[in-house]
PDB file of N, CA and C in Angstrom:
ATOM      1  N   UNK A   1      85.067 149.134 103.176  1.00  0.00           N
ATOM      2  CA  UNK A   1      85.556 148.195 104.158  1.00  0.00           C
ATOM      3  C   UNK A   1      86.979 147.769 103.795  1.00  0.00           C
ATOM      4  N   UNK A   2      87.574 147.700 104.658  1.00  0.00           N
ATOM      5  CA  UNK A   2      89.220 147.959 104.369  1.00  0.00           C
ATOM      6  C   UNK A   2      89.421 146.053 105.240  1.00  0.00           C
ATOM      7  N   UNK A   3      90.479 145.525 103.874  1.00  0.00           N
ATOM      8  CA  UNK A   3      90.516 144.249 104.507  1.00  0.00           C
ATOM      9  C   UNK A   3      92.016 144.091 104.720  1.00  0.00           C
ATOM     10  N   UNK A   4      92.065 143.879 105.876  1.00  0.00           N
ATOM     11  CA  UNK A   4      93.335 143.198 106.762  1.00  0.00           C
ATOM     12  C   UNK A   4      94.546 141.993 105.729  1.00  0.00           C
ATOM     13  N   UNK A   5      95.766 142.521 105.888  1.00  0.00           N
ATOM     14  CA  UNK A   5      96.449 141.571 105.167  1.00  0.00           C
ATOM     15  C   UNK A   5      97.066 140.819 105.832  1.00  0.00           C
ATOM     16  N   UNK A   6      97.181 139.307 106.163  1.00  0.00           N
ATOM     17  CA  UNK A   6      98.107 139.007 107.322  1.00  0.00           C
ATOM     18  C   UNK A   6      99.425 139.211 106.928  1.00  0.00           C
ATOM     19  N   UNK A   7     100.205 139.500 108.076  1.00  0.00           N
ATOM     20  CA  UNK A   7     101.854 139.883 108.159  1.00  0.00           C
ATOM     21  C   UNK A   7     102.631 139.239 107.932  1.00  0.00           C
ATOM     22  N   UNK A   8     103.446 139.542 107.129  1.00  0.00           N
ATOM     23  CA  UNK A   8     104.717 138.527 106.795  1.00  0.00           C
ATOM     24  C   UNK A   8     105.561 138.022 108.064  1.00  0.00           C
ATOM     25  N   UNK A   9     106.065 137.398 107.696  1.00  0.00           N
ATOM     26  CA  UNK A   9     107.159 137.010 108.753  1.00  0.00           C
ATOM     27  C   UNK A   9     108.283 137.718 108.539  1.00  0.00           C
ATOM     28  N   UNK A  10     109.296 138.422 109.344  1.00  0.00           N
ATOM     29  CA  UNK A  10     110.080 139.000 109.569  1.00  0.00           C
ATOM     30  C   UNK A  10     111.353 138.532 108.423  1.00  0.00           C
ATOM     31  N   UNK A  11     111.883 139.087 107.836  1.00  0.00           N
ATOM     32  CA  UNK A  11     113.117 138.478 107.009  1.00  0.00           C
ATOM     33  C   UNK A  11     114.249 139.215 107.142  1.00  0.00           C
ATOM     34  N   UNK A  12     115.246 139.040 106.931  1.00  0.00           N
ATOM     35  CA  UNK A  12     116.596 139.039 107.169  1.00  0.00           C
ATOM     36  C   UNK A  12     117.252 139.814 106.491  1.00  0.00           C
ATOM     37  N   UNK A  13     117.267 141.293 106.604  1.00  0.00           N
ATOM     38  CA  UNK A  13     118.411 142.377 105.859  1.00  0.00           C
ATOM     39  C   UNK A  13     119.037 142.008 104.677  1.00  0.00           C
ATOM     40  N   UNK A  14     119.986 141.115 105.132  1.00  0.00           N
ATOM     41  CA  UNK A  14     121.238 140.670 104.264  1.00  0.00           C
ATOM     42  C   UNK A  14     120.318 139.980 102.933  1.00  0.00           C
ATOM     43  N   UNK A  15     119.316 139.353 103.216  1.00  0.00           N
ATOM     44  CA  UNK A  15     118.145 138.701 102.201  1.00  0.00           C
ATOM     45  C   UNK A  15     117.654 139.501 101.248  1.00  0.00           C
ATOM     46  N   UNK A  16     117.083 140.602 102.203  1.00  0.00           N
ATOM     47  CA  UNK A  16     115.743 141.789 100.952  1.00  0.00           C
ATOM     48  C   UNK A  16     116.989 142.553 100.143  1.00  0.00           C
ATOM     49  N   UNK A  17     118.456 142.607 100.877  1.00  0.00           N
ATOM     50  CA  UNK A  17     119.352 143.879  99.666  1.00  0.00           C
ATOM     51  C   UNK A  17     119.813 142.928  98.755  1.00  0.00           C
ATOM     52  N   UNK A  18     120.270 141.476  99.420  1.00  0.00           N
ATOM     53  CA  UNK A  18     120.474 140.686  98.099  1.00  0.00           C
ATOM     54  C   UNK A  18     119.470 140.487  96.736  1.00  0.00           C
ATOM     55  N   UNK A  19     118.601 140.162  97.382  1.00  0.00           N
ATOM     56  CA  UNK A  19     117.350 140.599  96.282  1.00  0.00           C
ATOM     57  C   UNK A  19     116.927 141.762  95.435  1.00  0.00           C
ATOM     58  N   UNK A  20     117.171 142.645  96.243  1.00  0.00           N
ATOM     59  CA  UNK A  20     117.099 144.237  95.419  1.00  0.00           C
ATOM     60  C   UNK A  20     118.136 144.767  94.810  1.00  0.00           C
ATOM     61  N   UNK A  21     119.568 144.175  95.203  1.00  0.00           N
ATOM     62  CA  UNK A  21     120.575 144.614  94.313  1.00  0.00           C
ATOM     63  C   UNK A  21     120.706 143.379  92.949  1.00  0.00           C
ATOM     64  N   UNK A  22     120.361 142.351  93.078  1.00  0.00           N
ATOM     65  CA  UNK A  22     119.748 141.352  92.183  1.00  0.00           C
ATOM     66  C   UNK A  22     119.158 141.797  91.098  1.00  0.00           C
ATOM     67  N   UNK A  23     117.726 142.672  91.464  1.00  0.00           N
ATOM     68  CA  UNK A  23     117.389 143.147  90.444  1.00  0.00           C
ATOM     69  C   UNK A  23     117.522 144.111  89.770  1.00  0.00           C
ATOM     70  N   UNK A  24     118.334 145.554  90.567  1.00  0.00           N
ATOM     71  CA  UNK A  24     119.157 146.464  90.001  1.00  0.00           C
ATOM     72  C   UNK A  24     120.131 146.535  89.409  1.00  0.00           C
ATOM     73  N   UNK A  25     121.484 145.634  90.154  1.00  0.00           N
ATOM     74  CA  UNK A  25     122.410 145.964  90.136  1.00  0.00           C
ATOM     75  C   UNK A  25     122.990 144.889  88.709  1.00  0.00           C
ATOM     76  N   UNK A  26     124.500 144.851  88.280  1.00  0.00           N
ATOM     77  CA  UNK A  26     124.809 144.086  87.474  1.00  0.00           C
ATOM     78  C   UNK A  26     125.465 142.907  87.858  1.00  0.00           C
ATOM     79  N   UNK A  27     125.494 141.738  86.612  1.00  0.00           N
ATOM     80  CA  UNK A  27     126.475 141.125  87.035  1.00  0.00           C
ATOM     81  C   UNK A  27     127.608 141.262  87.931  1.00  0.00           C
ATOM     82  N   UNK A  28     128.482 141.955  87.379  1.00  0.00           N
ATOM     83  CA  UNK A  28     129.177 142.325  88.241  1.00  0.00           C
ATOM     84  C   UNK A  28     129.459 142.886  89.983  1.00  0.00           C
ATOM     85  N   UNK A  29     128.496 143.210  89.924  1.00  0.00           N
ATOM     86  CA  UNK A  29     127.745 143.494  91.346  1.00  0.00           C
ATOM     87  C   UNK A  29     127.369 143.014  92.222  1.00  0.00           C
ATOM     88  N   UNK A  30     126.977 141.581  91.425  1.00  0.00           N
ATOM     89  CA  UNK A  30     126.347 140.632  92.361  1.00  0.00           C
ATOM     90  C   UNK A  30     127.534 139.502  92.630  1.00  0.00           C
ATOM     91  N   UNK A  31     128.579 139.519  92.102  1.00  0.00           N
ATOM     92  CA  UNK A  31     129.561 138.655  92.202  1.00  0.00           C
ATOM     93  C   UNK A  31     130.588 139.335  92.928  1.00  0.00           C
ATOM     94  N   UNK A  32     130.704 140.359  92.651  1.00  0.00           N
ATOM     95  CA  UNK A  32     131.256 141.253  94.116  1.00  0.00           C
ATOM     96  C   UNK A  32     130.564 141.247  95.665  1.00  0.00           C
ATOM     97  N   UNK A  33     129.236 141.168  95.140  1.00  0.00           N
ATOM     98  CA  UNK A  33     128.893 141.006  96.996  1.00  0.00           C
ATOM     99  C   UNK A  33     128.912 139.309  96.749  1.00  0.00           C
ATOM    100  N   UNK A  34     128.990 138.736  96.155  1.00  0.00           N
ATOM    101  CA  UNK A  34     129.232 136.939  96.443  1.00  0.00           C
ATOM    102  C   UNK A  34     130.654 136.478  97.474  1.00  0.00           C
ATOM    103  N   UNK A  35     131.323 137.416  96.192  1.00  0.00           N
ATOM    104  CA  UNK A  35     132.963 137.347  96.637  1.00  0.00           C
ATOM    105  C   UNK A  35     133.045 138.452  98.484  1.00  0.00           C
ATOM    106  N   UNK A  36     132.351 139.626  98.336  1.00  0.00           N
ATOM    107  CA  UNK A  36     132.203 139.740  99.824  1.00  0.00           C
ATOM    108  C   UNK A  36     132.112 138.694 101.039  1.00  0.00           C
ATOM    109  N   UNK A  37     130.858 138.324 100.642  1.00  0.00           N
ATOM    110  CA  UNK A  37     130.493 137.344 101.464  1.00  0.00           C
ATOM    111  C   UNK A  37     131.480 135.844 101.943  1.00  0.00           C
ATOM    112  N   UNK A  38     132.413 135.794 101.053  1.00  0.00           N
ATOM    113  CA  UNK A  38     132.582 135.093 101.144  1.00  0.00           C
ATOM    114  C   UNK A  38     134.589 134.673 101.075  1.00  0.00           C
ATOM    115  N   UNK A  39     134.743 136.153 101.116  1.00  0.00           N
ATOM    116  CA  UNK A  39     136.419 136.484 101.191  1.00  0.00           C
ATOM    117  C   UNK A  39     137.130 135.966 102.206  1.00  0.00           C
ATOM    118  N   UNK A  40     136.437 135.783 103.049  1.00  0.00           N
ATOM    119  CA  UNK A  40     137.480 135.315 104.500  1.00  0.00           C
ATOM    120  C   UNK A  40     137.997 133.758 103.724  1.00  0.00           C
ATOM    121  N   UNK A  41     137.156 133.308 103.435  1.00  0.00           N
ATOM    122  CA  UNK A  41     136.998 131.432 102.794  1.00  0.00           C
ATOM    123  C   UNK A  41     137.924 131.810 102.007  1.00  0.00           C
ATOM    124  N   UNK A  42     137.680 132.590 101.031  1.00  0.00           N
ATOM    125  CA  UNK A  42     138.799 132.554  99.611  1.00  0.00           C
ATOM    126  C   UNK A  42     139.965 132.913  99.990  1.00  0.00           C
ATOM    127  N   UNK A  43     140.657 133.606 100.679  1.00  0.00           N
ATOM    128  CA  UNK A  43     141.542 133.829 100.559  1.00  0.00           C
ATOM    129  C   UNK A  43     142.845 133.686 102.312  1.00  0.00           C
ATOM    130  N   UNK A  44     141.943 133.085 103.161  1.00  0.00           N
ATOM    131  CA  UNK A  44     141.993 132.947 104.365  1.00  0.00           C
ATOM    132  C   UNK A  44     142.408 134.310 105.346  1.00  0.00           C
ATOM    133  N   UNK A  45     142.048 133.486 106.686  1.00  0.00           N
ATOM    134  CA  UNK A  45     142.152 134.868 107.299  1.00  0.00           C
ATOM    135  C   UNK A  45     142.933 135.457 107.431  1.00  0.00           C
ATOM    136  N   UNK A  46     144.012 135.241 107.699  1.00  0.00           N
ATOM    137  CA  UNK A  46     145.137 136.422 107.351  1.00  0.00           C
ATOM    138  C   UNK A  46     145.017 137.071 106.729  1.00  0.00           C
ATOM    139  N   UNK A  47     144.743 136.801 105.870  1.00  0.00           N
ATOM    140  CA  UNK A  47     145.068 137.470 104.559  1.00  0.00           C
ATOM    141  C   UNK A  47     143.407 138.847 104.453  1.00  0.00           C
ATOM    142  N   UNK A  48     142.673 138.017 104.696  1.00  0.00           N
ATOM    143  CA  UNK A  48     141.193 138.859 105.340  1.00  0.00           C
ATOM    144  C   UNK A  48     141.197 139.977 106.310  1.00  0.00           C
ATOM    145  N   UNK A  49     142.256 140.062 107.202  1.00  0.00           N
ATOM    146  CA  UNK A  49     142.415 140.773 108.056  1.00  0.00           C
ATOM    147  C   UNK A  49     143.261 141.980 107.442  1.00  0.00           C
ATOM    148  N   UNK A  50     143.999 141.782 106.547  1.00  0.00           N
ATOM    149  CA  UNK A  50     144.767 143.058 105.856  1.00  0.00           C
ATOM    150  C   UNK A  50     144.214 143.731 104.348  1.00  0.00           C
ATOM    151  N   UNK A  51     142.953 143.092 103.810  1.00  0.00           N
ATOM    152  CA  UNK A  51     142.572 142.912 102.808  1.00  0.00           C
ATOM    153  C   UNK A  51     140.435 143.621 102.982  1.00  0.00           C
ATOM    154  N   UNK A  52     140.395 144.138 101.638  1.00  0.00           N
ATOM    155  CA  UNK A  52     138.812 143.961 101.518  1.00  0.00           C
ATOM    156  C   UNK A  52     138.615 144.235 100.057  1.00  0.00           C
ATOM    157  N   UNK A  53     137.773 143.483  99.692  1.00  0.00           N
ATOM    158  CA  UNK A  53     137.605 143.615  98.252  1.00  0.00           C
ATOM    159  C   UNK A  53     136.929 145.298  97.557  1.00  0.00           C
ATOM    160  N   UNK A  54     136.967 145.801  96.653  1.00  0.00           N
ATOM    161  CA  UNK A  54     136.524 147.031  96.497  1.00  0.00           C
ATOM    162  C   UNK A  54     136.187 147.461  95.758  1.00  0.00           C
ATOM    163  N   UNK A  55     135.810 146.358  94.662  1.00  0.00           N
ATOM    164  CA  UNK A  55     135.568 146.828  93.228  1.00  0.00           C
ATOM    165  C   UNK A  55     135.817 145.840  92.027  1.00  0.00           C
ATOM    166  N   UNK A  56     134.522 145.510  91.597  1.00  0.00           N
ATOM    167  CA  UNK A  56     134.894 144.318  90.063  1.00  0.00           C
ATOM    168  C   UNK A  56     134.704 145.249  88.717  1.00  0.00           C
ATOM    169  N   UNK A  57     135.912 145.819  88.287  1.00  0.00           N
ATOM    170  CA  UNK A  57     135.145 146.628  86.905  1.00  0.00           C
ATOM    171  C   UNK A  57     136.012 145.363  85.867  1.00  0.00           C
ATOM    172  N   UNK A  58     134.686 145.128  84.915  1.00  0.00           N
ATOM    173  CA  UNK A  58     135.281 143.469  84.310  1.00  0.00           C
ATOM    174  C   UNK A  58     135.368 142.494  84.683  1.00  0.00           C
ATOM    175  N   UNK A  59     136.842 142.078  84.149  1.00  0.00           N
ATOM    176  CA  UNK A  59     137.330 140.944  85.299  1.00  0.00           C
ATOM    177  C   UNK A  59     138.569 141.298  86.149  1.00  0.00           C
ATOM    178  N   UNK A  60     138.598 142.727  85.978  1.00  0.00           N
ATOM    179  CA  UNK A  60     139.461 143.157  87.361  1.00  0.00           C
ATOM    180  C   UNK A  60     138.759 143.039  88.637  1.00  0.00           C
ATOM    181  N   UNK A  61     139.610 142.802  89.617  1.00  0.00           N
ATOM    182  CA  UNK A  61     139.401 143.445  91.171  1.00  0.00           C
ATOM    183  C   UNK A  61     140.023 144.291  91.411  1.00  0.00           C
ATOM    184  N   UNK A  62     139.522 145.237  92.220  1.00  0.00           N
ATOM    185  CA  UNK A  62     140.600 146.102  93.274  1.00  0.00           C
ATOM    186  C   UNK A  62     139.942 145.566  94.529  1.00  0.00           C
ATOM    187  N   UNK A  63     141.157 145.527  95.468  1.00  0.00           N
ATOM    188  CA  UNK A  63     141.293 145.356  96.631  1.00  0.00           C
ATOM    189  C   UNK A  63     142.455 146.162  97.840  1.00  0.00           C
ATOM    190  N   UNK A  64     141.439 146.255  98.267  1.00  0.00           N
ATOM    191  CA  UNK A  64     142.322 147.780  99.994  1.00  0.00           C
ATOM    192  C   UNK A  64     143.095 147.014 100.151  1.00  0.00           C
ATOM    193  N   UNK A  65     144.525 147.427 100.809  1.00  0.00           N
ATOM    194  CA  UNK A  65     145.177 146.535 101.649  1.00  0.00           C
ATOM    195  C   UNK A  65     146.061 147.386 102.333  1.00  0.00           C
ATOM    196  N   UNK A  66     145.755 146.968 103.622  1.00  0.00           N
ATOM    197  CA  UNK A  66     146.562 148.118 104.835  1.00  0.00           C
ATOM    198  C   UNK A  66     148.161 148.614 104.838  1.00  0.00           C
ATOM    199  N   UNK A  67     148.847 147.642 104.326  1.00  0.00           N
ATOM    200  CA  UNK A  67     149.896 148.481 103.930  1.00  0.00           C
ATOM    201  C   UNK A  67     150.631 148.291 103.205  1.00  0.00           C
ATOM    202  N   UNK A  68     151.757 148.577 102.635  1.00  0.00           N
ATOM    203  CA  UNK A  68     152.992 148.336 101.321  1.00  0.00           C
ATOM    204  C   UNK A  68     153.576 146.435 101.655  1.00  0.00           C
ATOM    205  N   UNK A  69     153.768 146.430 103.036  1.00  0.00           N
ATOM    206  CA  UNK A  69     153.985 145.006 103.125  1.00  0.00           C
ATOM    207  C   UNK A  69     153.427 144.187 102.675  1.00  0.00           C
ATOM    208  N   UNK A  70     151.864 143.939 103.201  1.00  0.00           N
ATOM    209  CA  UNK A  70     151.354 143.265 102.501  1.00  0.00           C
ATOM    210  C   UNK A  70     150.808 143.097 101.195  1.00  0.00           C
ATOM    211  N   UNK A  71     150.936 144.266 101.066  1.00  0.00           N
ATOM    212  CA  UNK A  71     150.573 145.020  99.241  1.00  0.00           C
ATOM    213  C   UNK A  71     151.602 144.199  97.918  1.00  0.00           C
ATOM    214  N   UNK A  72     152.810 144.074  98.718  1.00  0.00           N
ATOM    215  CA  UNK A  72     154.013 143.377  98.049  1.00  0.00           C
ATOM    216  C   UNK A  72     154.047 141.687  98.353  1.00  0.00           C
ATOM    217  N   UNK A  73     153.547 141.449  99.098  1.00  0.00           N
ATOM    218  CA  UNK A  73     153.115 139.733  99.589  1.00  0.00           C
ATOM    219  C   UNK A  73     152.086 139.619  98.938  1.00  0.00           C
ATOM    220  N   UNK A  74     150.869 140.168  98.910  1.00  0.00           N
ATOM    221  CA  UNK A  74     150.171 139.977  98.131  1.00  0.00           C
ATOM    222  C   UNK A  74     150.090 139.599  96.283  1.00  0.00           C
ATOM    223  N   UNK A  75     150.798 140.717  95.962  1.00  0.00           N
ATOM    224  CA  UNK A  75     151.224 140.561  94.698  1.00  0.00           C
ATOM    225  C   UNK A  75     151.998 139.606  94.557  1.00  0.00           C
ATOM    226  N   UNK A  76     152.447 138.727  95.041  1.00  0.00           N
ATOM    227  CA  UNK A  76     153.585 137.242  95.073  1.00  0.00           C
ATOM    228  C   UNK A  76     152.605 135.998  94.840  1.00  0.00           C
ATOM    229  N   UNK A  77     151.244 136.376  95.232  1.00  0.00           N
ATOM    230  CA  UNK A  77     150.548 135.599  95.604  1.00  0.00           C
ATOM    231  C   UNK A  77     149.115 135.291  94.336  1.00  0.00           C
ATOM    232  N   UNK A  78     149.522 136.636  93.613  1.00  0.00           N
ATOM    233  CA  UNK A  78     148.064 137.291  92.930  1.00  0.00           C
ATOM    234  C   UNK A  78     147.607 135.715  92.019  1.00  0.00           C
ATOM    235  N   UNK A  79     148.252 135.381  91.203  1.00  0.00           N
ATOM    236  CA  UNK A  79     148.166 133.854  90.246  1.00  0.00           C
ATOM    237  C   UNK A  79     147.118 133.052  91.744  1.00  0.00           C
ATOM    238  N   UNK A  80     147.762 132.865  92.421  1.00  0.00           N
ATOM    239  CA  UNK A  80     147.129 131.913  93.741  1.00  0.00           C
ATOM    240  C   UNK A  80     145.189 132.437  93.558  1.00  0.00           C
ATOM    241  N   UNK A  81     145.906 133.860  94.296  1.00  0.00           N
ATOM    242  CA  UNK A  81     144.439 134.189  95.015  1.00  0.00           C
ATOM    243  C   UNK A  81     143.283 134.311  93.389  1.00  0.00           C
ATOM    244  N   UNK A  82     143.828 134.573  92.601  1.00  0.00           N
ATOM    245  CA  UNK A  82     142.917 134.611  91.564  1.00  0.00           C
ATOM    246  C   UNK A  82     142.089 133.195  91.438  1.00  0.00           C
ATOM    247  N   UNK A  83     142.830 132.169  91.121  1.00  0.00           N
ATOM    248  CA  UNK A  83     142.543 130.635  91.429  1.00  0.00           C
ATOM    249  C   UNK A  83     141.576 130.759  92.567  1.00  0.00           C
ATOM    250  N   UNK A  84     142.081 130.800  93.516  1.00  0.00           N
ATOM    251  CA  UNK A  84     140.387 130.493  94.639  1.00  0.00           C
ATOM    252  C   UNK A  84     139.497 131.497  94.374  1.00  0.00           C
ATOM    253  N   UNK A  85     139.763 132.600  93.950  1.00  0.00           N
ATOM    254  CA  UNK A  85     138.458 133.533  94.004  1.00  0.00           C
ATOM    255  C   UNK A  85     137.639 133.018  92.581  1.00  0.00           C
ATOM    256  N   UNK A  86     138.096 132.280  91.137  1.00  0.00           N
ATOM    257  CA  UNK A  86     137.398 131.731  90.641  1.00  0.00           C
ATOM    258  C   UNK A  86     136.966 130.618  90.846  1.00  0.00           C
ATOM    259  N   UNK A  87     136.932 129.875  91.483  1.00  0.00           N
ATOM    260  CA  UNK A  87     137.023 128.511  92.372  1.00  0.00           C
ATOM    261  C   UNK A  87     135.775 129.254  93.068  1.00  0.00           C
ATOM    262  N   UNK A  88     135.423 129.661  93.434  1.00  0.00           N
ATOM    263  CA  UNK A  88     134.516 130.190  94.910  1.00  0.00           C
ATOM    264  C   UNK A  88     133.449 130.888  94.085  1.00  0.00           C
ATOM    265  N   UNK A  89     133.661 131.682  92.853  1.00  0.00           N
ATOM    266  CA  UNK A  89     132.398 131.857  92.055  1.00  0.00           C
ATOM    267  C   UNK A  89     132.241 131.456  91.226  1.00  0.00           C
ATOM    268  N   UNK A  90     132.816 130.300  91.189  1.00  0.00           N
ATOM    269  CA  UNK A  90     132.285 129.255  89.937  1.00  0.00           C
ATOM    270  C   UNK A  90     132.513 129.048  88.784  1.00  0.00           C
ATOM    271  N   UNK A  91     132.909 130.134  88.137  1.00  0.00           N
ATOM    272  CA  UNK A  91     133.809 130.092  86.623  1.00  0.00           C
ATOM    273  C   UNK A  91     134.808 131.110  86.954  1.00  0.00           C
ATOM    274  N   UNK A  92     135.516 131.718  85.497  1.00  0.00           N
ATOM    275  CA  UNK A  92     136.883 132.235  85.653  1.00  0.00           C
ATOM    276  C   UNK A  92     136.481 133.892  85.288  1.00  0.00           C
ATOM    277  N   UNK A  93     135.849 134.527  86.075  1.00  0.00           N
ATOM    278  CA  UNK A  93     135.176 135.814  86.028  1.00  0.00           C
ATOM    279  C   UNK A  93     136.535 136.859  86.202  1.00  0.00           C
ATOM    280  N   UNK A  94     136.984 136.544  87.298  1.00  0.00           N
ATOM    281  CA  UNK A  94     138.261 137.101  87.408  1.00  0.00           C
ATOM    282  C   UNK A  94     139.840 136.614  86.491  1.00  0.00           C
ATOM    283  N   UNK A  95     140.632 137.683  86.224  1.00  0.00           N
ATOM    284  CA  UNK A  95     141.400 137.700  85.442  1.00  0.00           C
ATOM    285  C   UNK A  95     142.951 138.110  85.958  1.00  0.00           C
ATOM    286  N   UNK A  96     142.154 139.430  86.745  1.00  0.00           N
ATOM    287  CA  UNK A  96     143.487 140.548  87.238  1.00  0.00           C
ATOM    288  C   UNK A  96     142.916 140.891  88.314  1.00  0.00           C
ATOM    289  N   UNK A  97     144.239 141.295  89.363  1.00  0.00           N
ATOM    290  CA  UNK A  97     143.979 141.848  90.920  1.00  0.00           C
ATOM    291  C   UNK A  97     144.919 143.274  90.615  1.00  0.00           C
ATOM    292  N   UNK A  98     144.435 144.032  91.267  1.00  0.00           N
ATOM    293  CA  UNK A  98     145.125 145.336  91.776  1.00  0.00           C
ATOM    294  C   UNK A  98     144.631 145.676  92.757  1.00  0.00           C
ATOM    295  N   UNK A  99     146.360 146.162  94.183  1.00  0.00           N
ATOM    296  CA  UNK A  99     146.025 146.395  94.894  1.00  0.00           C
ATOM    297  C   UNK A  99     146.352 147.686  95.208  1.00  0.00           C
ATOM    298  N   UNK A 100     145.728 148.492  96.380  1.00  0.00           N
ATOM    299  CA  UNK A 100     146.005 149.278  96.584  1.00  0.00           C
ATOM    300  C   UNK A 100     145.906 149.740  98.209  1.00  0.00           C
ATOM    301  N   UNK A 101     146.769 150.756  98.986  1.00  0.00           N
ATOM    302  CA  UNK A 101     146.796 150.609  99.948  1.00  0.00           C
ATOM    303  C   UNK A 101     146.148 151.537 100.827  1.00  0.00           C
ATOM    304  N   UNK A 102     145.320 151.479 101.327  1.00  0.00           N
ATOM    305  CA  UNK A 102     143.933 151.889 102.123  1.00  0.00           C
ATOM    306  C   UNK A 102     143.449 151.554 103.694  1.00  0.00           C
ATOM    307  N   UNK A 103     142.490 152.436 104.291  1.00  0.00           N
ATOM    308  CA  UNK A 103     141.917 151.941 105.555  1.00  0.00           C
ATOM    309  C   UNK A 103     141.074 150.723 105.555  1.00  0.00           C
ATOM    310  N   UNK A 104     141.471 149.642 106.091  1.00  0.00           N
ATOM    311  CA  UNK A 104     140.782 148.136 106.208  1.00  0.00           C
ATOM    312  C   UNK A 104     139.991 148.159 107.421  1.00  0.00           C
ATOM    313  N   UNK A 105     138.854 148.320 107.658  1.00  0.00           N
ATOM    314  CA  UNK A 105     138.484 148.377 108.940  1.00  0.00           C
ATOM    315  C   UNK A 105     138.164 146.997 109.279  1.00  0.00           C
ATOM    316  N   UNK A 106     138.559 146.333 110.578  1.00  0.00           N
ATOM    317  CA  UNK A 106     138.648 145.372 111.057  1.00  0.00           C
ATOM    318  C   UNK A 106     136.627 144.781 111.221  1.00  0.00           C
ATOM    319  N   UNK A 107     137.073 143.551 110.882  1.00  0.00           N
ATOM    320  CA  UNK A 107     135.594 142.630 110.484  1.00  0.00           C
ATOM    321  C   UNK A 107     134.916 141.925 111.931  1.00  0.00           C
TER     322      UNK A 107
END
């Protein structure tokens, strides 16, 4: 006799991979999708719109950025944006930005 389990309630994508990359993935990993989530805030939108984060090896970032212009504004800025992006995850995880210039596909 086979017994019936009642059904969960439906949950939310963005929920079950946070959870499963949680338990796979590393530190680092999980503070990269933090800082995903949450890049438009850190670094405002402008700056979101020419920008995507792409990589925490350490306490480096790399980050896309659509072209040499802003690639060079950016770097004027790097001391700044480092400040809110540790500000936004809570201690001073980040150290160094490098950018590089890449397809940003619009958010």
């Amino acid at each position: 006799m086979k017994i019936r389990q009642k059904k969960k309630e439906a949950s939310h994508i963005g929920d079950i991979l946070s959870k499963k990359l949680g338990a796979l993935a590393g530190r680092s990993d999980l503070e990269l999708l933090s800082l995903w989530e949450t890049w438009t805030e850190a670094v405002g939108e402008e700056v979101a719109r020419h920008t995507r984060p792409k990589a925490f090896k350490g306490t480096l970032l790399l980050v896309t950025v659509d072209s040499s212009v802003w690639m060079h504004h950016l770097s004027m800025m790097k001391n700044e944006i480092i400040a809110r992006i540790n500000k936004k995850l809570g201690e001073d995880t980040l150290r160094e930005i490098r950018f590089s210039i890449g397809h940003v596909e619009a958010s």
